[in-house]
Protein backbone atom coordinates (compact mmCIF):
# COMPACT_ATOMS: atom_id res chain seq x y z
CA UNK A 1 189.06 85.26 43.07
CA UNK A 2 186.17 84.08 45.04
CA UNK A 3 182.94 85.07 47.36
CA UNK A 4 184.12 86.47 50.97
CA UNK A 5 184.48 84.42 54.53
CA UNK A 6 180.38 85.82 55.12
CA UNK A 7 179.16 84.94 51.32
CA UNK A 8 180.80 81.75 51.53
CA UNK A 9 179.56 80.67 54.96
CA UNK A 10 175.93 81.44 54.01
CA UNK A 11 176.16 80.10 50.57
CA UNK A 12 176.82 76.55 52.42
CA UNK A 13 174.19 76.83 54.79
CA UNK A 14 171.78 76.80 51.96
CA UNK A 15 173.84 74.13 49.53
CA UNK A 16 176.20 71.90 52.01
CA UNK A 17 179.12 70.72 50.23
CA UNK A 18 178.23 72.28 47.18
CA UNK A 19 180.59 73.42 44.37
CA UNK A 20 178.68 75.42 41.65
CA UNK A 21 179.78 74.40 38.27
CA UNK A 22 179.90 78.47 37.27
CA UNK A 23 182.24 78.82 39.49
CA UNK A 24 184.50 77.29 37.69
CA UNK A 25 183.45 78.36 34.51
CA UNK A 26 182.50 81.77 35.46
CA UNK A 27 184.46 82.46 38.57
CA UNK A 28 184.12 87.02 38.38
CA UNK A 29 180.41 86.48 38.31
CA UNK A 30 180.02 83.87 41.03
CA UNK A 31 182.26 86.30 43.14
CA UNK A 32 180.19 89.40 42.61
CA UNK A 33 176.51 87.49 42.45
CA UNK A 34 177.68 85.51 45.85
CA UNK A 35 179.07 88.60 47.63
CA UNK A 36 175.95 90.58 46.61
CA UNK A 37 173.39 87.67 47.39
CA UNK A 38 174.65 86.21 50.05
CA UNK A 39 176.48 89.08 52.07
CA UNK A 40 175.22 92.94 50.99
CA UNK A 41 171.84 91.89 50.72
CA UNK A 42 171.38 89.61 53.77
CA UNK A 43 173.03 92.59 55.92
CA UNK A 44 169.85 95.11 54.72
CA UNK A 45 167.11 92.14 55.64
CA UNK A 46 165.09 92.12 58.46
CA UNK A 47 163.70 88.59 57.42
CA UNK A 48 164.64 85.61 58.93
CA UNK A 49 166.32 82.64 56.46
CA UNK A 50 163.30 80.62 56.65
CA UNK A 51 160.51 83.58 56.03
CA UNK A 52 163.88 84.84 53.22
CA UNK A 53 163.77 81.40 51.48
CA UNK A 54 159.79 81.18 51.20
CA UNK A 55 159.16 84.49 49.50
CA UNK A 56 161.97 83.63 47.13
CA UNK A 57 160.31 80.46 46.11
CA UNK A 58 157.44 82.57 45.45
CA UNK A 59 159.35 85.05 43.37
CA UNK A 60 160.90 82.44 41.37
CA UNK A 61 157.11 81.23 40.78
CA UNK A 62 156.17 84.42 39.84
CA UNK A 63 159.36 84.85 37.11
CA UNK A 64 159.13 81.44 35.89
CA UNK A 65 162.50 80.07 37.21
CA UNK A 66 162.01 76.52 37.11
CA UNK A 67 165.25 75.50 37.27
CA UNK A 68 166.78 77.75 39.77
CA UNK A 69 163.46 76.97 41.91
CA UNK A 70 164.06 73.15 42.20
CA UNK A 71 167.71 73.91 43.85
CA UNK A 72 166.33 76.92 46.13
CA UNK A 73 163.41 74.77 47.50
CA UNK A 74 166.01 71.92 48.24
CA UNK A 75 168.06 74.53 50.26
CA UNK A 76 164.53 75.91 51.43
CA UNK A 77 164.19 72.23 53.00
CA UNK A 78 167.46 72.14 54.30
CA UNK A 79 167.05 74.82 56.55
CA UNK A 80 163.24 74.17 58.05
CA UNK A 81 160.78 75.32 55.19
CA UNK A 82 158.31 72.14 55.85
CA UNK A 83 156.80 70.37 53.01
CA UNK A 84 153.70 71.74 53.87
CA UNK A 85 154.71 75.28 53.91
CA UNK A 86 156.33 74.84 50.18
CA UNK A 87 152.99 73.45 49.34
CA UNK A 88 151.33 76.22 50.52
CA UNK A 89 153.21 78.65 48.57
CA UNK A 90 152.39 76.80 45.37
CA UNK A 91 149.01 76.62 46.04
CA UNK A 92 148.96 80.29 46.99
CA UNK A 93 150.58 81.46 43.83
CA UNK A 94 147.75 79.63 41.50
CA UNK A 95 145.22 82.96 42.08
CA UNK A 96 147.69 85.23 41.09
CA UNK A 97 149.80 84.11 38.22
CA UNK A 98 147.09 81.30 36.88
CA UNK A 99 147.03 77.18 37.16
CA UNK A 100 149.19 76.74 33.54
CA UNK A 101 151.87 78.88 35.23
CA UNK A 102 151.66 76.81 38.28
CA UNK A 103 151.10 73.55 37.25
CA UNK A 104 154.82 72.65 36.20
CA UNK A 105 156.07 74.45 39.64
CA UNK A 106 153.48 71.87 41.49
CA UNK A 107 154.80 68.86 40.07
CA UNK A 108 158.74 70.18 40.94
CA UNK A 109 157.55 70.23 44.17
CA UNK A 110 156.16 66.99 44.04
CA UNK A 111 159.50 65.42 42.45
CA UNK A 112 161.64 66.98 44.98
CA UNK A 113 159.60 65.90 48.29
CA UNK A 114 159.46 62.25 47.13
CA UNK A 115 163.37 62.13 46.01
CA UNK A 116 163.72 63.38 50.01
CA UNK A 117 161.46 60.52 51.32
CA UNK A 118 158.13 62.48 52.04
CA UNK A 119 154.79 60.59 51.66
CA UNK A 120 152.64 62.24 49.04
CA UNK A 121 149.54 63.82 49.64
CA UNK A 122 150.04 65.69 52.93
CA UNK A 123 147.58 66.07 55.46
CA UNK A 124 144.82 68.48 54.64
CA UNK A 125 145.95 72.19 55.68
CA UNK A 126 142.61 74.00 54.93
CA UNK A 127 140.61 76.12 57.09
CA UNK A 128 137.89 76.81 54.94
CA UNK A 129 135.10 75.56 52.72
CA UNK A 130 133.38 76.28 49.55
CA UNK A 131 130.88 77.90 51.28
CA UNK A 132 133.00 80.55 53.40
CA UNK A 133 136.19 81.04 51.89
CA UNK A 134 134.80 84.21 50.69
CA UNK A 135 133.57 84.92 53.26
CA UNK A 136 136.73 84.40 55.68
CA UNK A 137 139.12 85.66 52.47
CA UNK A 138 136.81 88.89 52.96
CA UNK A 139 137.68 89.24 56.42
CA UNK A 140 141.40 88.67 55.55
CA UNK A 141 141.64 91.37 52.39
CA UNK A 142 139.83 93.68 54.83
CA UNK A 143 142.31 93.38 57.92
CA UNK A 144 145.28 93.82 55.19
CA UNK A 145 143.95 97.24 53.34
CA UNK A 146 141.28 97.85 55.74
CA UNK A 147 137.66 97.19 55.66
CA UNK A 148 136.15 100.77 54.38
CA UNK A 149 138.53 100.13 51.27
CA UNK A 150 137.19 96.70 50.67
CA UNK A 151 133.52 98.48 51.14
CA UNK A 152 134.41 100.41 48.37
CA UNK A 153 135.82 98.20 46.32
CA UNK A 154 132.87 96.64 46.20
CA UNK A 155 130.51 99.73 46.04
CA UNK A 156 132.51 101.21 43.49
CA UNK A 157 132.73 98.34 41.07
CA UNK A 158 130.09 98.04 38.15
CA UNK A 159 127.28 95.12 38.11
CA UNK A 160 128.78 92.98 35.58
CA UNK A 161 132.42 93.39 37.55
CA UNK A 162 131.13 92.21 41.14
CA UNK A 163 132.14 88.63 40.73
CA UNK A 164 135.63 89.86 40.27
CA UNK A 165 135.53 91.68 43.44
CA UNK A 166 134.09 87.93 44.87
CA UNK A 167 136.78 85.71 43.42
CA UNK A 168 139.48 88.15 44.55
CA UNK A 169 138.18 87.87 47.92
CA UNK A 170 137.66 84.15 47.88
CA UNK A 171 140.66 83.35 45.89
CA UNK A 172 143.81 85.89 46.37
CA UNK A 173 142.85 86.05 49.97
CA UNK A 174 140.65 83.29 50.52
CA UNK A 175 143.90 81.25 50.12
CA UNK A 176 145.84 83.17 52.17
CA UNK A 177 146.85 81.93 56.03
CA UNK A 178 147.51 83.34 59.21
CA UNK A 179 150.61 80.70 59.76
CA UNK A 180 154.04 81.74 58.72
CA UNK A 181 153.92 81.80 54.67
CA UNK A 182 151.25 84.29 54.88
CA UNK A 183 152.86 86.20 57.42
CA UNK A 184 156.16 86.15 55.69
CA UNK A 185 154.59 87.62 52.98
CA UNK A 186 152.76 90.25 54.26
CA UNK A 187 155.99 90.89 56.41
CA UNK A 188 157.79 91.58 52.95
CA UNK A 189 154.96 93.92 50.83
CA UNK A 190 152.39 95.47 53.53
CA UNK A 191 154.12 98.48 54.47
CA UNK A 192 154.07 98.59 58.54
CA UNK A 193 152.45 94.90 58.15
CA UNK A 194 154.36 94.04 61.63
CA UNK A 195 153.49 97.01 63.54
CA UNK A 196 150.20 96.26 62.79
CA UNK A 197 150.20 92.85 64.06
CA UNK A 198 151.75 94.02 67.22
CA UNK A 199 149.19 96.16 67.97
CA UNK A 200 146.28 93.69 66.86
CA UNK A 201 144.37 92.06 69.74
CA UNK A 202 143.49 88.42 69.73
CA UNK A 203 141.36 87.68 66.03
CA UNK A 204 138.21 87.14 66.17
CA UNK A 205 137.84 85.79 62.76
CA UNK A 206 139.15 82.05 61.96
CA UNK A 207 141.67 81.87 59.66
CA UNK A 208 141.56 81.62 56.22
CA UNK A 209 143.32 79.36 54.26
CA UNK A 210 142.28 76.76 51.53
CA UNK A 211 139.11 75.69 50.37
């Protein structure tokens, strides 16, 4: 009883020499969960492992998987996520699921790049400042669900509710980046997200990222 040829070989790409201690102690489940996650699925996906293995660190951010993110951003490392792009996914997730959710994720991240030698902080990655990250996160929201809908938001939305429309702007988007992680992610939730960037001409707009 154990995970097929395909399941097994991608399973050690992520976690070289690795024996998982449930497979021993739970050897059925380890064969289903490592045929489904590491063979079915991966045959439907039309995402590369290292765009695959950044919007699963952000998923386990969003559930609250601390545990099971510490060993997926070591195998996220191991095949080419840089410590700059698990930064940014951190960072990124602050806007959306809040700083206290965040904050223990952050200092994972921090723990696992120093055990693996990396020099603490990185270089700066942002694109932005105080004063235009809105402005630029604007110009990002509207290329995603298209400017007249942003107009609207913004028309539509009472008085004493226009600074939400502003920090959603500057924040959820104002974060965001025209490098891979924010590709990735787009890739994975904007229906039609690539065909659009095929067609797109060169931007005129700098990118956004943080401020």
């Amino acid at each position: 009883m154990a995970p097929n040829e395909w399941a097994r070989k991608n399973h050690e790409a992520l976690f070289p020499n690795h024996v998982s201690t449930l497979a021993v102690t739970d050897p059925e489940l380890i064969e289903t969960f490592d045929n489904f996650a590491f063979d079915e699925v991966l045959r439907e996906s039309v995402l590369d492992t290292h765009d695959r293995l950044m919007l699963q660190l952000a998923a386990l951010i969003a559930c609250q998987a601390q545990r099971e993110y510490r060993v997926m951003l070591g195998a996220a490392l191991n095949i080419g996520v840089t410590p700059s792009e698990a930064k940014e996914i951190v960072y990124q997730a602050v806007p959306y699921v809040g700083m206290a959710k965040v904050f223990d994720f952050l200092h994972i991240t921090n723990e696992v790049l120093t055990e693996r030698g990396v020099k603490l902080p990185l270089p700066g990655q942002s694109t932005t400042t105080p004063d235009d990250r809105m402005h630029k996160g604007k110009a990002v929201q509207a290329q995603i669900i298209g400017a007249a809908q942003v107009d609207r938001l913004y028309a539509t939305a009472p008085q004493d509710q226009q600074h939400i429309q502003r920090f959603l702007s500057a924040n959820c988007f104002g974060y965001a980046t025209h490098g891979r992680v924010f590709k990735a992610l787009m890739s994975a939730h904007v229906p039609g997200w690539q065909e659009m960037e095929a067609r797109r001409p060169a931007m005129p707009v700098q990118s956004a990222a943080r401020g």
